[in-house]
PDB file of N, CA and C in Angstrom:
ATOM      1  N   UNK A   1       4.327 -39.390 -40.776  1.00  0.00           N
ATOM      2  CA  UNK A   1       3.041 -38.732 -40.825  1.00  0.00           C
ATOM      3  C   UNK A   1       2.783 -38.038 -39.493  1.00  0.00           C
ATOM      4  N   UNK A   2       2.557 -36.674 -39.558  1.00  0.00           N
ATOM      5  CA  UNK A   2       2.036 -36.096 -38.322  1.00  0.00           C
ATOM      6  C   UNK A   2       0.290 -35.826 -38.324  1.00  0.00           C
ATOM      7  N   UNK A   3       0.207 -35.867 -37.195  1.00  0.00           N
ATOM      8  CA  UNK A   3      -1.048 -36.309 -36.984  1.00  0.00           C
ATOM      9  C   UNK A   3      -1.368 -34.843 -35.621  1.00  0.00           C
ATOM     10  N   UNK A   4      -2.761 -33.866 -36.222  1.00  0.00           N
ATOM     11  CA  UNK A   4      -2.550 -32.630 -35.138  1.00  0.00           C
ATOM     12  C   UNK A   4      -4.137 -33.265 -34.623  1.00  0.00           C
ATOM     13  N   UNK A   5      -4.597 -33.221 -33.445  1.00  0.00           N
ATOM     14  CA  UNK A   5      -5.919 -33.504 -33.376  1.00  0.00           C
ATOM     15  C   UNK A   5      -6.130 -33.660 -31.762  1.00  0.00           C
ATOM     16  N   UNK A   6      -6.794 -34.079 -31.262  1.00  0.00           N
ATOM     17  CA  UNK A   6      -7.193 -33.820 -29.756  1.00  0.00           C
ATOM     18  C   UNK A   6      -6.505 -34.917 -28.820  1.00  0.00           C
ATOM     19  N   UNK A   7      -5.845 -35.727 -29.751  1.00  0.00           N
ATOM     20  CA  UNK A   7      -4.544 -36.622 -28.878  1.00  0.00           C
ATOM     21  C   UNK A   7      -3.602 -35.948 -29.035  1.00  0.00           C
ATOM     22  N   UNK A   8      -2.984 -35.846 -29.596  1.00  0.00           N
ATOM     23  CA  UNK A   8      -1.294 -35.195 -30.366  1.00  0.00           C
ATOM     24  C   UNK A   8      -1.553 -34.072 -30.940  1.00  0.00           C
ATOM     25  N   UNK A   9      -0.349 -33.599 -30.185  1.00  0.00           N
ATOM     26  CA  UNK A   9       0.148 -32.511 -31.114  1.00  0.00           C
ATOM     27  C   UNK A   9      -0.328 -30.800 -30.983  1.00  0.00           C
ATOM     28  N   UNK A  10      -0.391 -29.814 -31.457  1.00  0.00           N
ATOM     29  CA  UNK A  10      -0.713 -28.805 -31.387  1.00  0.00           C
ATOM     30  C   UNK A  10      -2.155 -28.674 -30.615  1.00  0.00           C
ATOM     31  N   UNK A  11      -3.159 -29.449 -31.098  1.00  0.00           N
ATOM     32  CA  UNK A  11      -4.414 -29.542 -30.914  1.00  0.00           C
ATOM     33  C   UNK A  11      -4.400 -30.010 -29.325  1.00  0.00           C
ATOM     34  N   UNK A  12      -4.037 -30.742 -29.038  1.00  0.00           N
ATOM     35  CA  UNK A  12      -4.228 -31.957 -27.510  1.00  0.00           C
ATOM     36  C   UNK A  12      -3.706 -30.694 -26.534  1.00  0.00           C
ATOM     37  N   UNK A  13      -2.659 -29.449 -26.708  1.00  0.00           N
ATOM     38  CA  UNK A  13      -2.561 -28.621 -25.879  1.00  0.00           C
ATOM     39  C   UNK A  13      -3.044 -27.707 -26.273  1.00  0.00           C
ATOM     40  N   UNK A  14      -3.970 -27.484 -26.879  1.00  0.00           N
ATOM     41  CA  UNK A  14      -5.110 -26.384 -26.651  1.00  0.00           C
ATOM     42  C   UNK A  14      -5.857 -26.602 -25.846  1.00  0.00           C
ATOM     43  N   UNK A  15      -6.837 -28.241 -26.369  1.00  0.00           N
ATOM     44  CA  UNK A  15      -7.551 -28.638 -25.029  1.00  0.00           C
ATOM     45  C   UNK A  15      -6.775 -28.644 -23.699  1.00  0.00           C
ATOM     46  N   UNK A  16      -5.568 -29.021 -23.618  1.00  0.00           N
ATOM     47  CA  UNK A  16      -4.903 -28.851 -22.138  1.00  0.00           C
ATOM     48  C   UNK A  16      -5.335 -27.918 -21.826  1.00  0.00           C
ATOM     49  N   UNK A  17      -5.162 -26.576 -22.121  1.00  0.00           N
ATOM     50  CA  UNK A  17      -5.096 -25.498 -21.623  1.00  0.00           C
ATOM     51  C   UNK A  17      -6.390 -24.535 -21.019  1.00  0.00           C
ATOM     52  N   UNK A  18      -7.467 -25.414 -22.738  1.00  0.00           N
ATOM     53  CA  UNK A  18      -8.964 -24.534 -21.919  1.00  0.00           C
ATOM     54  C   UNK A  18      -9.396 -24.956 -20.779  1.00  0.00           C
ATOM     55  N   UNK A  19      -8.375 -26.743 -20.502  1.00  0.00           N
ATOM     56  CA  UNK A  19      -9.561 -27.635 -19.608  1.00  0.00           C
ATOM     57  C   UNK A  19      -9.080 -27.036 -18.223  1.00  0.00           C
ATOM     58  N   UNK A  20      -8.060 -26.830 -18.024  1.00  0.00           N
ATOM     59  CA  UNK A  20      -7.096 -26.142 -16.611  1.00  0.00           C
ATOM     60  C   UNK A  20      -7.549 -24.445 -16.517  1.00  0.00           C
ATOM     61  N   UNK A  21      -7.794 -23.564 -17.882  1.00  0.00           N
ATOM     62  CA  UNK A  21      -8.526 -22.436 -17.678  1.00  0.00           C
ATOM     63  C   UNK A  21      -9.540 -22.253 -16.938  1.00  0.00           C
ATOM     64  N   UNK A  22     -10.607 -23.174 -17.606  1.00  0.00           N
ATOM     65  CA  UNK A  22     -11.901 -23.941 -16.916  1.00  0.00           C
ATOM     66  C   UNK A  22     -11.906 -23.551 -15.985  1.00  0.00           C
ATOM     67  N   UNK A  23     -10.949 -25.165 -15.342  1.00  0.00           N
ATOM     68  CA  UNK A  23     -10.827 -25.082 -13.638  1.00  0.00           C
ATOM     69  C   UNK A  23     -10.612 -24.003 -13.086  1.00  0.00           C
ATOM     70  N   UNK A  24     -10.059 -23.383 -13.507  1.00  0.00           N
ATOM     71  CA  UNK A  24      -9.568 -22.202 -12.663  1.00  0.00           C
ATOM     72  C   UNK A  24      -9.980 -21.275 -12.593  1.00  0.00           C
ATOM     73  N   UNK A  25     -10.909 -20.791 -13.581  1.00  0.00           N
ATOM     74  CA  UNK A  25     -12.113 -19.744 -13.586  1.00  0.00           C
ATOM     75  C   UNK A  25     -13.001 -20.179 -12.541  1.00  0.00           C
ATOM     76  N   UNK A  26     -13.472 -21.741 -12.801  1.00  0.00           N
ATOM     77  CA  UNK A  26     -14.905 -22.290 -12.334  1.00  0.00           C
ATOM     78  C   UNK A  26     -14.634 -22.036 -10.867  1.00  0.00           C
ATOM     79  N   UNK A  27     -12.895 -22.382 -10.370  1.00  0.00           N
ATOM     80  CA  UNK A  27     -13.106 -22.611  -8.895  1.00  0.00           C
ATOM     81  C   UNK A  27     -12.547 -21.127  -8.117  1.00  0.00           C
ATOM     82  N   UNK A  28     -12.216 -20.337  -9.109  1.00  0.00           N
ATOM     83  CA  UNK A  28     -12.414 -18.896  -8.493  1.00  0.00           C
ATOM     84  C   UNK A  28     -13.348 -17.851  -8.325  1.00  0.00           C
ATOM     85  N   UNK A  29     -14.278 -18.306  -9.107  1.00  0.00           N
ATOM     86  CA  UNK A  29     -15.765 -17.243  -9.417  1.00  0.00           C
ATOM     87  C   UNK A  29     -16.450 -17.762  -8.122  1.00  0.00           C
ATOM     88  N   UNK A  30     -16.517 -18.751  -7.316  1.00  0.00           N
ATOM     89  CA  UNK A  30     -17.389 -18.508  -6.191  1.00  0.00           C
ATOM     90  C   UNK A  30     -16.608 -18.570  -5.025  1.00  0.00           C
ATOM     91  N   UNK A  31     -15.566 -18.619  -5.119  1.00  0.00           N
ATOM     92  CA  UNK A  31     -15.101 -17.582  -3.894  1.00  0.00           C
ATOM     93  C   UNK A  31     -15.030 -16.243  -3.343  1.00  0.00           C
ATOM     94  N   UNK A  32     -14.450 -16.055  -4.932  1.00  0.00           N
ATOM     95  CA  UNK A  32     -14.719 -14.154  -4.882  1.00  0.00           C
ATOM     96  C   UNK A  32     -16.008 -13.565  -4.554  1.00  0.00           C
ATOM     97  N   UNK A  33     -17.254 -14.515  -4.908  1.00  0.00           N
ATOM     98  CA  UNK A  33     -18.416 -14.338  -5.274  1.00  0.00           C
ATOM     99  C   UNK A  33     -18.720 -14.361  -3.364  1.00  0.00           C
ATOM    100  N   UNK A  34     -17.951 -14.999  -2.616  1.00  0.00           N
ATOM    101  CA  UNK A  34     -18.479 -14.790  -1.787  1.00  0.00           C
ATOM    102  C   UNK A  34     -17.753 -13.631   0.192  1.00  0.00           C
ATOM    103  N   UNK A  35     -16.907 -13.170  -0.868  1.00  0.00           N
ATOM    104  CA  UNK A  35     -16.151 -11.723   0.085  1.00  0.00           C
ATOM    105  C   UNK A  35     -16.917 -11.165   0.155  1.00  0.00           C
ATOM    106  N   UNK A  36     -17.043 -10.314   1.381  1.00  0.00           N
ATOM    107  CA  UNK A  36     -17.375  -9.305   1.854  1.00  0.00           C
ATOM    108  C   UNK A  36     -16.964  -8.161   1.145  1.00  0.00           C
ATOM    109  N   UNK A  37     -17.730  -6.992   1.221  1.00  0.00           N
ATOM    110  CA  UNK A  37     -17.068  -5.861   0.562  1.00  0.00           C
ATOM    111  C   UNK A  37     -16.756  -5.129   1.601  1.00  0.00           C
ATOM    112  N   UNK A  38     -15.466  -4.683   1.157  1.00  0.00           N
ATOM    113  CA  UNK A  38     -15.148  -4.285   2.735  1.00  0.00           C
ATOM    114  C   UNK A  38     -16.051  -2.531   3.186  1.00  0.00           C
ATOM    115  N   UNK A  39     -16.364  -1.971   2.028  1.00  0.00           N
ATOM    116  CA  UNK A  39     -17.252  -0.856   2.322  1.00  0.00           C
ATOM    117  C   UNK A  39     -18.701  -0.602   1.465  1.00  0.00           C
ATOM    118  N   UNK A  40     -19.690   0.045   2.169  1.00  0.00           N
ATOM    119  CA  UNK A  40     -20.819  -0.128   1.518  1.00  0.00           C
ATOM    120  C   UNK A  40     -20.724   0.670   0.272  1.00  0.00           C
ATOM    121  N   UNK A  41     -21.238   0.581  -1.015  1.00  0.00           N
ATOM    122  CA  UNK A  41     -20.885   1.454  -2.268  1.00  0.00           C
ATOM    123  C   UNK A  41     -22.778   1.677  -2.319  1.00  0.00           C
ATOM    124  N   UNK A  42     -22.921   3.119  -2.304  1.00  0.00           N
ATOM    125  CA  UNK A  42     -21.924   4.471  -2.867  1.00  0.00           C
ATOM    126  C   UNK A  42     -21.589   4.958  -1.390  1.00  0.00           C
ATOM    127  N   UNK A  43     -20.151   5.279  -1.467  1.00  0.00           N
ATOM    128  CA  UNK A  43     -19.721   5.700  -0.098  1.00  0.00           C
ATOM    129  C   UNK A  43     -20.184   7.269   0.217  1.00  0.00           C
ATOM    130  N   UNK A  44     -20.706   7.129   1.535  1.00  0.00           N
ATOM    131  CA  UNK A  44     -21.233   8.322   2.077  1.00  0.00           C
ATOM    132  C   UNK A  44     -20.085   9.215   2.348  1.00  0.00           C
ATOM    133  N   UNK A  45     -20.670  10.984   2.087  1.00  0.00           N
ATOM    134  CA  UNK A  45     -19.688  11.455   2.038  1.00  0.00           C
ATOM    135  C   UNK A  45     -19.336  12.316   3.609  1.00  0.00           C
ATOM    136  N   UNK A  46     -20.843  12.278   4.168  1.00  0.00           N
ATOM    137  CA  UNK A  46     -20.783  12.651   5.665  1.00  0.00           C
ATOM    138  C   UNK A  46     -21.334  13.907   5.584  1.00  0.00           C
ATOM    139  N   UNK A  47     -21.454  13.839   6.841  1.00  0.00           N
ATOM    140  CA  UNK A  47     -22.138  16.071   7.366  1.00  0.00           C
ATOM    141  C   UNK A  47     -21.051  16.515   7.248  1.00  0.00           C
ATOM    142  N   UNK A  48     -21.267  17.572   7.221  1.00  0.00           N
ATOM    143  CA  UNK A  48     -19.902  18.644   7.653  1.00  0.00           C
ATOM    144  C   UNK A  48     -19.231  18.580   9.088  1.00  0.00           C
ATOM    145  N   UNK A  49     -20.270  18.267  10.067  1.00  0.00           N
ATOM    146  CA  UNK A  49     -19.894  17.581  11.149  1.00  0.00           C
ATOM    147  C   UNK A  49     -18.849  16.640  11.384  1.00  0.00           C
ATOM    148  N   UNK A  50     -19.299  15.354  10.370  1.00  0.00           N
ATOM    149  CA  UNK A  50     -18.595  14.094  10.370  1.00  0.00           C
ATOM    150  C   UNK A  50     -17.268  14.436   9.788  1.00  0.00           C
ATOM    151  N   UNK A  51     -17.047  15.395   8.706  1.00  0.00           N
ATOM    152  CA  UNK A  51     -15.571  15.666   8.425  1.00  0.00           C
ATOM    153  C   UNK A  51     -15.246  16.452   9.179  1.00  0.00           C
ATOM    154  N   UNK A  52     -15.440  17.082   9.975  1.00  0.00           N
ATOM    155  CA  UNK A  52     -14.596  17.933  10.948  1.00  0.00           C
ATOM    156  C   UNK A  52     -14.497  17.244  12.184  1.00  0.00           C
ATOM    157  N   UNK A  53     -14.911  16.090  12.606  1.00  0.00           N
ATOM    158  CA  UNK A  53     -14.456  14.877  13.519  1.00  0.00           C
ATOM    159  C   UNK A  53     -13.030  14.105  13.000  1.00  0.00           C
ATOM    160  N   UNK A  54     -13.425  13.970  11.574  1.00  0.00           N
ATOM    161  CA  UNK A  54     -12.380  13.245  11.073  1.00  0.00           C
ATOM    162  C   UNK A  54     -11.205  13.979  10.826  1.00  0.00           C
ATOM    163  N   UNK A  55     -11.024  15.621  10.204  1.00  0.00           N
ATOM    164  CA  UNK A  55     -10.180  16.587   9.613  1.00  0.00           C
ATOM    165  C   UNK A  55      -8.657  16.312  10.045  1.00  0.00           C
ATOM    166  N   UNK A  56      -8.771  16.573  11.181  1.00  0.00           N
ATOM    167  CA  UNK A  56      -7.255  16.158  11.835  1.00  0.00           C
ATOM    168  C   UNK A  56      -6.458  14.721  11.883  1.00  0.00           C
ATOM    169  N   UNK A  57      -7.557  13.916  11.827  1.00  0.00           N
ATOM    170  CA  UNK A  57      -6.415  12.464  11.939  1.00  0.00           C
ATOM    171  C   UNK A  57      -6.844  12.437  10.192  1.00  0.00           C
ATOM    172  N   UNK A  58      -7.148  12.673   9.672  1.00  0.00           N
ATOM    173  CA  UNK A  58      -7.118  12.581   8.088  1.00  0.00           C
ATOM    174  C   UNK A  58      -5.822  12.859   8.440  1.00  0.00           C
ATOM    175  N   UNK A  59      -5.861  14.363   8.361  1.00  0.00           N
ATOM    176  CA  UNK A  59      -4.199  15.018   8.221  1.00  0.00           C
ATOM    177  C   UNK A  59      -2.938  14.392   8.553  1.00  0.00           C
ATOM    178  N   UNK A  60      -2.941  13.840   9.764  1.00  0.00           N
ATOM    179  CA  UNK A  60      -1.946  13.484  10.704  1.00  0.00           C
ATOM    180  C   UNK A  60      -1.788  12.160   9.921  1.00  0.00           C
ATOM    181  N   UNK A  61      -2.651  11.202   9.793  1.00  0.00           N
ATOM    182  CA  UNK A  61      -2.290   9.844   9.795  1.00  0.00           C
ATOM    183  C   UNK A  61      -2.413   9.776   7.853  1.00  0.00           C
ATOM    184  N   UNK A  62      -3.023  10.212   7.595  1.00  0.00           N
ATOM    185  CA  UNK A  62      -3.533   9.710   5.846  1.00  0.00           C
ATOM    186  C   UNK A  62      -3.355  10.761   4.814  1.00  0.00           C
ATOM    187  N   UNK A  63      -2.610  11.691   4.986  1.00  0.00           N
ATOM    188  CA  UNK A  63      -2.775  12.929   3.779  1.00  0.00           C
ATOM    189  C   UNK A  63      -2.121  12.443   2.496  1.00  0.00           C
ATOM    190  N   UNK A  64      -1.391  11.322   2.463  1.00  0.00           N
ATOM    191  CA  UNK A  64      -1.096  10.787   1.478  1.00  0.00           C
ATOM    192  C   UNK A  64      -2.041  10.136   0.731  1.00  0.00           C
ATOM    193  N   UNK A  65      -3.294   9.725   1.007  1.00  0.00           N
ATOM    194  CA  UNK A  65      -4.240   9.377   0.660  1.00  0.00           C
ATOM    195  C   UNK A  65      -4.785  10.114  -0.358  1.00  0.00           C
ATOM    196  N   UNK A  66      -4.847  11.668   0.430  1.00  0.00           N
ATOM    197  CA  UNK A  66      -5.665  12.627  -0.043  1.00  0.00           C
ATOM    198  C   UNK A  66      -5.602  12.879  -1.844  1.00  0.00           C
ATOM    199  N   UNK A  67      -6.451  12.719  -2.689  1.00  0.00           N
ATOM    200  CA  UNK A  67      -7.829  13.039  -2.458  1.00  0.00           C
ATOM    201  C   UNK A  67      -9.016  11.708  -2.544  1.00  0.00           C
ATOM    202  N   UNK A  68      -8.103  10.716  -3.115  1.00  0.00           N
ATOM    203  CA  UNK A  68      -8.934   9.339  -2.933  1.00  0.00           C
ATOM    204  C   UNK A  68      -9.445   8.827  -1.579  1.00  0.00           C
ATOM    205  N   UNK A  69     -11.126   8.772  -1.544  1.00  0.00           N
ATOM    206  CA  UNK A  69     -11.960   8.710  -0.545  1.00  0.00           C
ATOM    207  C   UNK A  69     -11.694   7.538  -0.090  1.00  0.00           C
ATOM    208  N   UNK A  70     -11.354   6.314  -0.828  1.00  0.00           N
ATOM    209  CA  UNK A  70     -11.486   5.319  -0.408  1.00  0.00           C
ATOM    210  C   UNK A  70      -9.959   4.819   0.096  1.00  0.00           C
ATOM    211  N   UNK A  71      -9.071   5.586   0.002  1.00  0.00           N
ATOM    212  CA  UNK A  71      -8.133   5.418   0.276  1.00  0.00           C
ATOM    213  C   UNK A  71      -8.067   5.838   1.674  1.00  0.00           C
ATOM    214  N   UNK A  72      -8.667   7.449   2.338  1.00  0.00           N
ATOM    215  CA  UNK A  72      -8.357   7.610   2.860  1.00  0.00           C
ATOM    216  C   UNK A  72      -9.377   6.998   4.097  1.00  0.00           C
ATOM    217  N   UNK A  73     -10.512   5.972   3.823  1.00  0.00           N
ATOM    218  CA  UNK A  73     -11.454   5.307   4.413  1.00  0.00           C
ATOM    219  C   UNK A  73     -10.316   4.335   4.663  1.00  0.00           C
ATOM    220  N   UNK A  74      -9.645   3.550   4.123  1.00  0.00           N
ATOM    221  CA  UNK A  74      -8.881   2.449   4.266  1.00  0.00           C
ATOM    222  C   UNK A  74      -8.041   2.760   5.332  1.00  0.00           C
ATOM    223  N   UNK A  75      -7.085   4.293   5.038  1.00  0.00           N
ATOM    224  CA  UNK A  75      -6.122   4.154   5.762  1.00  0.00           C
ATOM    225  C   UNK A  75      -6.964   4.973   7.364  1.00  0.00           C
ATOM    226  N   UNK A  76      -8.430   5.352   7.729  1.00  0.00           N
ATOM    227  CA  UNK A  76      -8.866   5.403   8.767  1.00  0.00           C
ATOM    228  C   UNK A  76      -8.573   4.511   9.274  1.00  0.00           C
ATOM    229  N   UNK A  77      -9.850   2.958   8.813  1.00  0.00           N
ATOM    230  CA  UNK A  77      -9.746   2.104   9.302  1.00  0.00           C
ATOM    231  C   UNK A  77      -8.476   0.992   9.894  1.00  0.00           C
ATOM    232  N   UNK A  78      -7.531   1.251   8.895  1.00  0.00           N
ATOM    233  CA  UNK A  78      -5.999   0.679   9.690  1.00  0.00           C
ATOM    234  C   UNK A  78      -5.641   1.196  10.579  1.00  0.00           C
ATOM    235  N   UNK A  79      -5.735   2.820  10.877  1.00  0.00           N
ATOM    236  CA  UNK A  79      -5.267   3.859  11.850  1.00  0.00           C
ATOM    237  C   UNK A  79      -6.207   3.990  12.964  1.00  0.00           C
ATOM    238  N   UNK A  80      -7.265   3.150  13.374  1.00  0.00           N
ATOM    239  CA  UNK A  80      -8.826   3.343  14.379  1.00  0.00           C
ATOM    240  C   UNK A  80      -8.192   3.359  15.820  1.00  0.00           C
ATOM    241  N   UNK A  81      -7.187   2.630  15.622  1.00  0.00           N
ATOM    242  CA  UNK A  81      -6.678   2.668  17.694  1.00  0.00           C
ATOM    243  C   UNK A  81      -6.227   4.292  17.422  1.00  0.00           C
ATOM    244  N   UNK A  82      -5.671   4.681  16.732  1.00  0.00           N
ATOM    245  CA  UNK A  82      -4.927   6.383  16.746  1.00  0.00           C
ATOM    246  C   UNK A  82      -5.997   7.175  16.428  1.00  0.00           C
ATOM    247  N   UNK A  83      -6.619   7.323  15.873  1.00  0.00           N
ATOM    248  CA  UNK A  83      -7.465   8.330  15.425  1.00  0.00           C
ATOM    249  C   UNK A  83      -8.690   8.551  17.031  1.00  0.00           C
ATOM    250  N   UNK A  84      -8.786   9.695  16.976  1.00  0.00           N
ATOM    251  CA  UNK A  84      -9.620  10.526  17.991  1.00  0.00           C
ATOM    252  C   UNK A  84     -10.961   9.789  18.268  1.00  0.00           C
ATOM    253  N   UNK A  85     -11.296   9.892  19.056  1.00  0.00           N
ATOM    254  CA  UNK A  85     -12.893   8.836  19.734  1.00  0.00           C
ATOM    255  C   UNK A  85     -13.776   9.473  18.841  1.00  0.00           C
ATOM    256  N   UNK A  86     -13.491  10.725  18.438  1.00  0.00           N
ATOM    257  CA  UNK A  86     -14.752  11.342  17.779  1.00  0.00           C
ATOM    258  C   UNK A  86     -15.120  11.124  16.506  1.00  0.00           C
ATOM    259  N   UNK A  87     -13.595  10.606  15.790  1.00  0.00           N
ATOM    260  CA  UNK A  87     -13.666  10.170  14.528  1.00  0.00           C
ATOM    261  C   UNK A  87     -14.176   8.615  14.293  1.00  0.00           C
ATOM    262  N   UNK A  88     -14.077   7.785  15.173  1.00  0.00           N
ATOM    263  CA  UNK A  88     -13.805   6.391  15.238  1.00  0.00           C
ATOM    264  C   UNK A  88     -15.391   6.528  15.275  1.00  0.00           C
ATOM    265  N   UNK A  89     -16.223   7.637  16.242  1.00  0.00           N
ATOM    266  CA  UNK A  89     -17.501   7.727  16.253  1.00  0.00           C
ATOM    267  C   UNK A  89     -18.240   7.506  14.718  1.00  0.00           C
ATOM    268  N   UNK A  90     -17.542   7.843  14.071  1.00  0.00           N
ATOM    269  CA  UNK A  90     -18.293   8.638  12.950  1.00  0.00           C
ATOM    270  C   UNK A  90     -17.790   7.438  12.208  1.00  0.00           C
ATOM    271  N   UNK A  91     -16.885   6.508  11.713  1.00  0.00           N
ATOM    272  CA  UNK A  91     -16.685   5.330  11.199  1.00  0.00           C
ATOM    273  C   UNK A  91     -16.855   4.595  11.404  1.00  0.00           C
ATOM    274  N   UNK A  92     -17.735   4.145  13.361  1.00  0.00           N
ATOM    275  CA  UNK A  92     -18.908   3.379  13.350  1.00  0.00           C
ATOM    276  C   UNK A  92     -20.382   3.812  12.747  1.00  0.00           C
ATOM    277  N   UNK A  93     -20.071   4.957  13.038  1.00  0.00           N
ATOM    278  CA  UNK A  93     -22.036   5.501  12.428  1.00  0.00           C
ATOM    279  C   UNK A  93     -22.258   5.089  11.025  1.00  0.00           C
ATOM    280  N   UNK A  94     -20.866   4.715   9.980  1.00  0.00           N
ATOM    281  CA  UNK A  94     -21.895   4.604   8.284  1.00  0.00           C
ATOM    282  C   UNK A  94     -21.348   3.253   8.517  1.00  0.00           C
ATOM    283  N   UNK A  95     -21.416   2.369   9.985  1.00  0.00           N
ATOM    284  CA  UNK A  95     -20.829   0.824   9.542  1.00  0.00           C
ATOM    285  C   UNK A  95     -19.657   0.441   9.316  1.00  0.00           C
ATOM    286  N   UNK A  96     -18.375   1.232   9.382  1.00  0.00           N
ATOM    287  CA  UNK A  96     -16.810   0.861   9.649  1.00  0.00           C
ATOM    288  C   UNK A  96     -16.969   0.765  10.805  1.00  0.00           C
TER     289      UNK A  96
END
């Protein structure tokens, strides 16, 4: 006689599985819940000023980026010792 039910059998590893899902949802939702974002949303797009501080080390260091904003915000911020004082200005001014 087989027997399927919440001891044995097909059934007993279902519950295995939601009860370890569970966990693992329960103990990842407040961690994530508590990162930083690494940039403020909706990202500012700047003066015309502020991109022509930035124009050149865009070019030089990130054009692979180009045209994703946030890409090429990312690869500023990795690139901040290289990039020009004037730009670094302008990625402290919106809080990078």
């Amino acid at each position: 006689m087989i027997v399927i039910g919440w001891v044995t059998g097909e059934g007993y590893m279902i519950r295995q599985t939601a009860i370890v899902l569970a966990v693992i949802v329960s103990a990842a939702t407040p961690s994530f819940s508590q990162l930083p974002l690494p940039i403020p949303l909706p990202l500012p797009s700047g003066t015309p000023e502020d991109r022509a501080a930035c124009e050149s080390d865009v070019r030089r260091y990130c054009q692979s980026a180009i045209p994703d904003n946030l890409r090429v915000l990312g690869c500023l911020q990795t690139n901040r010792q290289r990039i020009s004082p004037a730009c670094r200005g302008v990625l402290t001014k919106y809080g990078q």
